[in-house]
Protein backbone atom coordinates (compact mmCIF):
# COMPACT_ATOMS: atom_id res chain seq x y z
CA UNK A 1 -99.56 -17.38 1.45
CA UNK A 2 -96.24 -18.77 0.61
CA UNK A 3 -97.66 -19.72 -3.28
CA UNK A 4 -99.34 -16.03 -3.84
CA UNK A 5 -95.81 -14.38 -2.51
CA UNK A 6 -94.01 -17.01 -5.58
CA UNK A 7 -96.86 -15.74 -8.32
CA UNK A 8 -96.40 -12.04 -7.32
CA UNK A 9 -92.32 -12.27 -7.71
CA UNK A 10 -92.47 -13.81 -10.76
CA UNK A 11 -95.20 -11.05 -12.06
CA UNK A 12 -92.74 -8.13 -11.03
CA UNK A 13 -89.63 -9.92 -12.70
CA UNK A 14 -91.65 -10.22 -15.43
CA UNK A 15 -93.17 -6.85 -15.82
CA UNK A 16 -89.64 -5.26 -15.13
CA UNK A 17 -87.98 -6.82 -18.10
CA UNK A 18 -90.71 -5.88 -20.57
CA UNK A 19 -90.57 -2.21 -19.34
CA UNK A 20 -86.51 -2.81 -20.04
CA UNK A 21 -87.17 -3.69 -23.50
CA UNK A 22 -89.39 -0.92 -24.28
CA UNK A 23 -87.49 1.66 -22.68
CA UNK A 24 -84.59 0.25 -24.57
CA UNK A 25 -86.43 0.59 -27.81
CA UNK A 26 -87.29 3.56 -27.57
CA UNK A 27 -84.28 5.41 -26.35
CA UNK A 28 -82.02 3.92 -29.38
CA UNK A 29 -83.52 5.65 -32.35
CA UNK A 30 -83.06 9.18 -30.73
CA UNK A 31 -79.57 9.00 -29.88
CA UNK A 32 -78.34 7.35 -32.96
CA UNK A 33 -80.15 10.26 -34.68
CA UNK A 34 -78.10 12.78 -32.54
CA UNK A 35 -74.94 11.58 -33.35
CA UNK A 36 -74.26 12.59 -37.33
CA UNK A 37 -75.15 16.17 -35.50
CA UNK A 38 -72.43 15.98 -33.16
CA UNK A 39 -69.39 14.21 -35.47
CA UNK A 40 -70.63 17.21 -38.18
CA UNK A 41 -70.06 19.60 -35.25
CA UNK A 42 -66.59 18.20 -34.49
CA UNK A 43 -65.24 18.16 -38.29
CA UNK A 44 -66.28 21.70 -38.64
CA UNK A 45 -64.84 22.97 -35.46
CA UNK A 46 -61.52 20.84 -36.66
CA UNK A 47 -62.01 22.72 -40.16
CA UNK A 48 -62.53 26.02 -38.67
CA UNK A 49 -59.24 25.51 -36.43
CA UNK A 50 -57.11 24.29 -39.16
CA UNK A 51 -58.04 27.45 -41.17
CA UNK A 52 -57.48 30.01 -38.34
CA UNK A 53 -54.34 28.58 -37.35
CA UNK A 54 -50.86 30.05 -38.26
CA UNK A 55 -48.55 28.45 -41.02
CA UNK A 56 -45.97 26.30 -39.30
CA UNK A 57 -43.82 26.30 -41.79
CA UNK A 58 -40.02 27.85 -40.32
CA UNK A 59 -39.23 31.34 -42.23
CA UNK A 60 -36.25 32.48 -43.66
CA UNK A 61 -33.76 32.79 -40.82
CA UNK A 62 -32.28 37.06 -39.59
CA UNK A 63 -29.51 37.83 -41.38
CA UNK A 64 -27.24 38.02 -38.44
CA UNK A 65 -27.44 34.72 -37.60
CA UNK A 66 -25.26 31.56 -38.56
CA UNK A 67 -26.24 27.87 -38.59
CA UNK A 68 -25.69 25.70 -36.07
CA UNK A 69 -25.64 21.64 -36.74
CA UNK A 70 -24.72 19.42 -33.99
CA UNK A 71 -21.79 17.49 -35.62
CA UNK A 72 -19.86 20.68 -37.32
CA UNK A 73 -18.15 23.17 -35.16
CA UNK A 74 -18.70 26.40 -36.32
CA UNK A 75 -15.54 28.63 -35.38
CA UNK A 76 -16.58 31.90 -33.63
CA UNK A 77 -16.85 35.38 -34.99
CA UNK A 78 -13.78 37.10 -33.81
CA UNK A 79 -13.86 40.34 -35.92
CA UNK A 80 -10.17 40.43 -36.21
CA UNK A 81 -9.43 40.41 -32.52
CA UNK A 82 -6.46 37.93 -32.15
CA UNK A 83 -6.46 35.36 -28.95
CA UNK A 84 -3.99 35.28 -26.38
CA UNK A 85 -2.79 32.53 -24.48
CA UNK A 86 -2.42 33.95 -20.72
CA UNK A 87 -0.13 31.43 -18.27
CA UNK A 88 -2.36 29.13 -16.16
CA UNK A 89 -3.10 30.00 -12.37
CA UNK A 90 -1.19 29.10 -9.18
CA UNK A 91 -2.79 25.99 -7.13
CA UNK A 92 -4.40 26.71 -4.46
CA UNK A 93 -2.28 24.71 -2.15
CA UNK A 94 0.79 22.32 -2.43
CA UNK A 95 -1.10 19.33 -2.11
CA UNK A 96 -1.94 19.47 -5.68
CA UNK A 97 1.60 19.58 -6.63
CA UNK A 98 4.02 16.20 -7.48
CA UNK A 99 6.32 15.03 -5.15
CA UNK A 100 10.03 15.67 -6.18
CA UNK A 101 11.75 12.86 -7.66
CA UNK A 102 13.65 10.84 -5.59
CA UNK A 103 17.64 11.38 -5.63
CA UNK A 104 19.53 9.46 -7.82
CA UNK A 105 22.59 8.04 -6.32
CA UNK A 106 25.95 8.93 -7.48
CA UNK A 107 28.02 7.21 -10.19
CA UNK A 108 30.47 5.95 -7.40
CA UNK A 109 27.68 4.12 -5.49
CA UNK A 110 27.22 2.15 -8.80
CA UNK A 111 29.30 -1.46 -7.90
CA UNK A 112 28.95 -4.87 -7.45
CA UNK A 113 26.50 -6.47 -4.78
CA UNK A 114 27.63 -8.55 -2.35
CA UNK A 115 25.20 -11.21 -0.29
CA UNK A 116 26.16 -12.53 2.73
CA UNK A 117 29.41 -10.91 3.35
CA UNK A 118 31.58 -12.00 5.96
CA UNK A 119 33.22 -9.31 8.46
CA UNK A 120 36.34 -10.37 10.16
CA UNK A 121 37.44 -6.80 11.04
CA UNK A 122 35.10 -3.66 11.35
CA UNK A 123 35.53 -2.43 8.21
CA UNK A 124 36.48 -5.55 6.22
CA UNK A 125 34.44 -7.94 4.54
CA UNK A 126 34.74 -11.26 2.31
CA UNK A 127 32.29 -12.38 0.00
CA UNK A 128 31.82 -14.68 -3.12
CA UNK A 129 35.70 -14.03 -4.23
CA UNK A 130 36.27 -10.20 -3.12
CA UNK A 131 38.09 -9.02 -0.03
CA UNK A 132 36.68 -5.40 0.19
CA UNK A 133 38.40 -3.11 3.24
CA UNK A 134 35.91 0.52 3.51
CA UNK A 135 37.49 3.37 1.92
CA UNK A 136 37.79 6.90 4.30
CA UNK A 137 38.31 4.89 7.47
CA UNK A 138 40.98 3.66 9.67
CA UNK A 139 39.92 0.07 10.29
CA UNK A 140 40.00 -1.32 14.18
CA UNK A 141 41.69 -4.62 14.01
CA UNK A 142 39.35 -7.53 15.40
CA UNK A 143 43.05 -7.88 18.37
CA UNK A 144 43.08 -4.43 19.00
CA UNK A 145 43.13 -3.05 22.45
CA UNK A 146 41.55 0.71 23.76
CA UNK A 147 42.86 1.95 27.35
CA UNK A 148 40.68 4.20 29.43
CA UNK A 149 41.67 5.56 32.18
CA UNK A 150 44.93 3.36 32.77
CA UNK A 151 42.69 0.36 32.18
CA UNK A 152 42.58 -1.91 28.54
CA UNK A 153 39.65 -3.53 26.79
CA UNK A 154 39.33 -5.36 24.05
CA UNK A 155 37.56 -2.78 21.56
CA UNK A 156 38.27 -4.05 18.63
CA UNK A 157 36.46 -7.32 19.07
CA UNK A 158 33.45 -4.85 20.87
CA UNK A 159 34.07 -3.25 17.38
CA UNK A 160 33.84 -6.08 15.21
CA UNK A 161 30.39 -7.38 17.09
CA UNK A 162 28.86 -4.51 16.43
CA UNK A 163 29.67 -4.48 12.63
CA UNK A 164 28.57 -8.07 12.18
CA UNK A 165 25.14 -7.25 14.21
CA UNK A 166 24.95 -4.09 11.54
CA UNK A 167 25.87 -6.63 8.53
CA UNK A 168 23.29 -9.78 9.30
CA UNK A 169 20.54 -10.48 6.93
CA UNK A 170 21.97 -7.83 4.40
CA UNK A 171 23.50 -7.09 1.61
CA UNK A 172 26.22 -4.40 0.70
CA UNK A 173 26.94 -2.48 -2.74
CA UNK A 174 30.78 -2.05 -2.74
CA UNK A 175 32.02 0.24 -5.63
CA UNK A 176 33.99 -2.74 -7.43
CA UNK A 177 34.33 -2.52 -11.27
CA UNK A 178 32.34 -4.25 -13.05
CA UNK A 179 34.93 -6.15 -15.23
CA UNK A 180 36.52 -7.74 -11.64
CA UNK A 181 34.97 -11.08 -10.61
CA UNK A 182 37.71 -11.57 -7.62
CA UNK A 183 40.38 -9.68 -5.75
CA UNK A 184 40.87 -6.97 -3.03
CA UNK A 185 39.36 -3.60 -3.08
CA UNK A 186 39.84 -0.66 -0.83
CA UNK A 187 36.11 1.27 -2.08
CA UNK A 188 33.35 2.85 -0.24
CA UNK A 189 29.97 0.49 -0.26
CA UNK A 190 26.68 0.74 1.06
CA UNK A 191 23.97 -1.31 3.00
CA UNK A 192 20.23 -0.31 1.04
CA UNK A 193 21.12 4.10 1.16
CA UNK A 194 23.30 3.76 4.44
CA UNK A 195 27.08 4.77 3.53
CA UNK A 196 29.07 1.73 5.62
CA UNK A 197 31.89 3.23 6.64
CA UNK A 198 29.79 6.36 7.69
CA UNK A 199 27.95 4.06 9.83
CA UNK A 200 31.51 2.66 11.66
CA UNK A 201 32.41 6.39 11.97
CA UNK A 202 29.74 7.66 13.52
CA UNK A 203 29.03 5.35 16.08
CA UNK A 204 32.61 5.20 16.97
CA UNK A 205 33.60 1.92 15.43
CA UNK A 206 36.24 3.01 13.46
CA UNK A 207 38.38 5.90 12.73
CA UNK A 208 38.48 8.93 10.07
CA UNK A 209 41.41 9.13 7.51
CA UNK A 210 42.36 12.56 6.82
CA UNK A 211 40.66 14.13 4.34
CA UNK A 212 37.55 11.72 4.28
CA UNK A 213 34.60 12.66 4.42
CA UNK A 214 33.63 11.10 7.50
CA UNK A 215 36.15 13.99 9.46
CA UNK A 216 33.24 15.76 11.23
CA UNK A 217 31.45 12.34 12.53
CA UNK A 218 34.33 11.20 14.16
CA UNK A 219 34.72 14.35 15.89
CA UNK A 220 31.23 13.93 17.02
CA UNK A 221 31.65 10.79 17.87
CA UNK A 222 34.58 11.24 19.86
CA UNK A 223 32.86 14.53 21.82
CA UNK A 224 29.98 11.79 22.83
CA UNK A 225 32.18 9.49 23.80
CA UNK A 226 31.02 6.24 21.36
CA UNK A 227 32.48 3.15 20.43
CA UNK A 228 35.82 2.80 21.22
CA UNK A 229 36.04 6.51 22.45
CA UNK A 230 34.01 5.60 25.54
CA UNK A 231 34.71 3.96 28.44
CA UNK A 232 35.85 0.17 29.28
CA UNK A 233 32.65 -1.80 29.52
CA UNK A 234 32.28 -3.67 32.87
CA UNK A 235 32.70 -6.84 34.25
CA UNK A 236 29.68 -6.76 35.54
CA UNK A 237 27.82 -6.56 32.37
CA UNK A 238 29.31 -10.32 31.18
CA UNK A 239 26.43 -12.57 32.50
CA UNK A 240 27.56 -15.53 35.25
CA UNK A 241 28.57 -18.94 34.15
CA UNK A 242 25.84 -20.74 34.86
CA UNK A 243 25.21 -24.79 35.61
CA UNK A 244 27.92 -27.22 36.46
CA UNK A 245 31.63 -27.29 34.76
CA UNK A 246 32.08 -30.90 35.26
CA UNK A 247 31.23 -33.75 32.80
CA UNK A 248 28.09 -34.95 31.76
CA UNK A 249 27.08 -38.15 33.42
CA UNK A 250 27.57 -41.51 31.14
CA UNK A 251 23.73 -41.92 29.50
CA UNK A 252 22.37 -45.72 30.78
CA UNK A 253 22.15 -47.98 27.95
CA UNK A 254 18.25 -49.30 29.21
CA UNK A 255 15.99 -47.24 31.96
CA UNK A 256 15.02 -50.61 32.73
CA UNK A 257 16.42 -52.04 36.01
CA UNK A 258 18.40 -54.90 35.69
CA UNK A 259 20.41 -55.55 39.01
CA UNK A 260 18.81 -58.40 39.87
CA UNK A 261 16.65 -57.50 42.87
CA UNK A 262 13.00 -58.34 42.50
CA UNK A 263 10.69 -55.58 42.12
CA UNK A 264 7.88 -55.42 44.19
CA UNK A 265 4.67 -54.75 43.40
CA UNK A 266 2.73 -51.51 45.48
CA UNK A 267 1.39 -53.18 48.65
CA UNK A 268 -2.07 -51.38 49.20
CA UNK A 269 -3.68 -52.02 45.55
CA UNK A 270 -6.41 -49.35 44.92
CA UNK A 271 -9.87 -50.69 44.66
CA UNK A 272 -11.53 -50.53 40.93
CA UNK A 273 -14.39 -47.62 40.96
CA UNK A 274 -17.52 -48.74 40.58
């Protein structure tokens, strides 16, 4: 059976591709004859359209009209109506608005900067070659003594502590000319925008000449009672000596022992760990 299944394939394999090639040769001639109908169909439709459409050619432009090209400005019609400028709006809030400048500082703040000064009175300081004493003020002496209540303390050297913990690490603007490289000035100075001898006044450190214009901080500083208006600090507040007063003992010239007595090993020798 196997051999007469073989003959019969290769019969219908056969028999399909010479119905192929007939069918083949006879559809070709008919459609290549229907295709000069259709392209003559298309060119006359296109001929048709081309002669029913509309020119597409641009007219003459309205008479009313002006031209407009992309790289000249044509300046508006204004029929002899004249602009006005009108003043621009409020903001809306102050946020929008600059800050004020910052204050200048006065022309008798301009002066000579001096680093590291040395205060040996509040109120009077040495540095480089100038010996400046703070105009307005009436300087407490580093000796000076304040009673309170029938009792003395030594405010001035209170005084001068606290002007020297004011003074460290900075540097003070005294109004010396500028043509001076030595000397002794009595001028007002400054410490970055602090007035120095507004500082000693107001804290009590030192008191207003008449006429200054530290008068109404040392009255305030006398109604609150600061510096050396206030009262005598303490005893109390100095902290206790501390340690021993006597003499160091003498330093051994070796930590070794040398007496002479025979040191003796431990007696009970740990055993080594396994």
């Amino acid at each position: 059976m196997r051999p007469l299944h073989a003959a019969f394939a290769a019969l219908s394999v056969l028999t399909t591709g010479a119905l192929i090639v007939a069918g083949g040769r006879a559809v070709l001639p008919s459609s290549v004859e229907q295709q000069p109908s259709a392209l003559e169909g298309v060119s006359a439709g296109a001929s048709s359209a081309v002669a029913t459409a509309p020119s597409s050619r641009p007219g003459p432009p309205p008479a009313n009209s002006r031209s407009i090209e992309p790289l000249v400005v044509a300046p508006p019609q204004l029929d002899g109506v004249e602009l006005e400028r009108v003043a621009p709006r409020q903001p809306l809030s102050d946020l929008a608005l600059a800050e004020p400048p910052k204050p200048k500082l006065s022309g008798d703040w301009k002066g000579t900067t001096l680093f590291r000064p040395f205060a040996s009175s509040a109120g009077v300081v040495a540095a480089q070659r100038y010996s400046v004493t703070i105009a307005g003020i009436d300087v407490v002496k580093s000796d000076e003594t304040c009673l309170d209540n029938g009792k003395d303390w030594t405010c001035g050297a209170h005084a001068l502590g606290a002007f020297r913990a004011f003074l460290r690490g900075l540097a003070v603007v005294c109004a010396i000319p500028p043509d001076k490289d030595r000397g002794e000035f009595t001028v007002r100075c400054r410490s970055g925008k602090k007035d120095v001898g507004e500082w000693l006044v107001e804290n009590g450190w030192a008191r207003p000449e008449k006429g200054s214009p530290y008068e109404e901080a040392g009255e305030k500083a006398r109604s609150l009672r600061k510096g050396i208006y206030g009262a005598a600090p303490e005893s109390t507040d100095v902290p206790p000596l501390t340690g021993s007063t006597g003499t160091a003992p003498a330093t051994p010239d070796s930590i070794i022992d040398l007496s002479g007595e025979e040191l003796m090993p431990p007696v009970a020798q740990p055993e080594p760990a396994q």
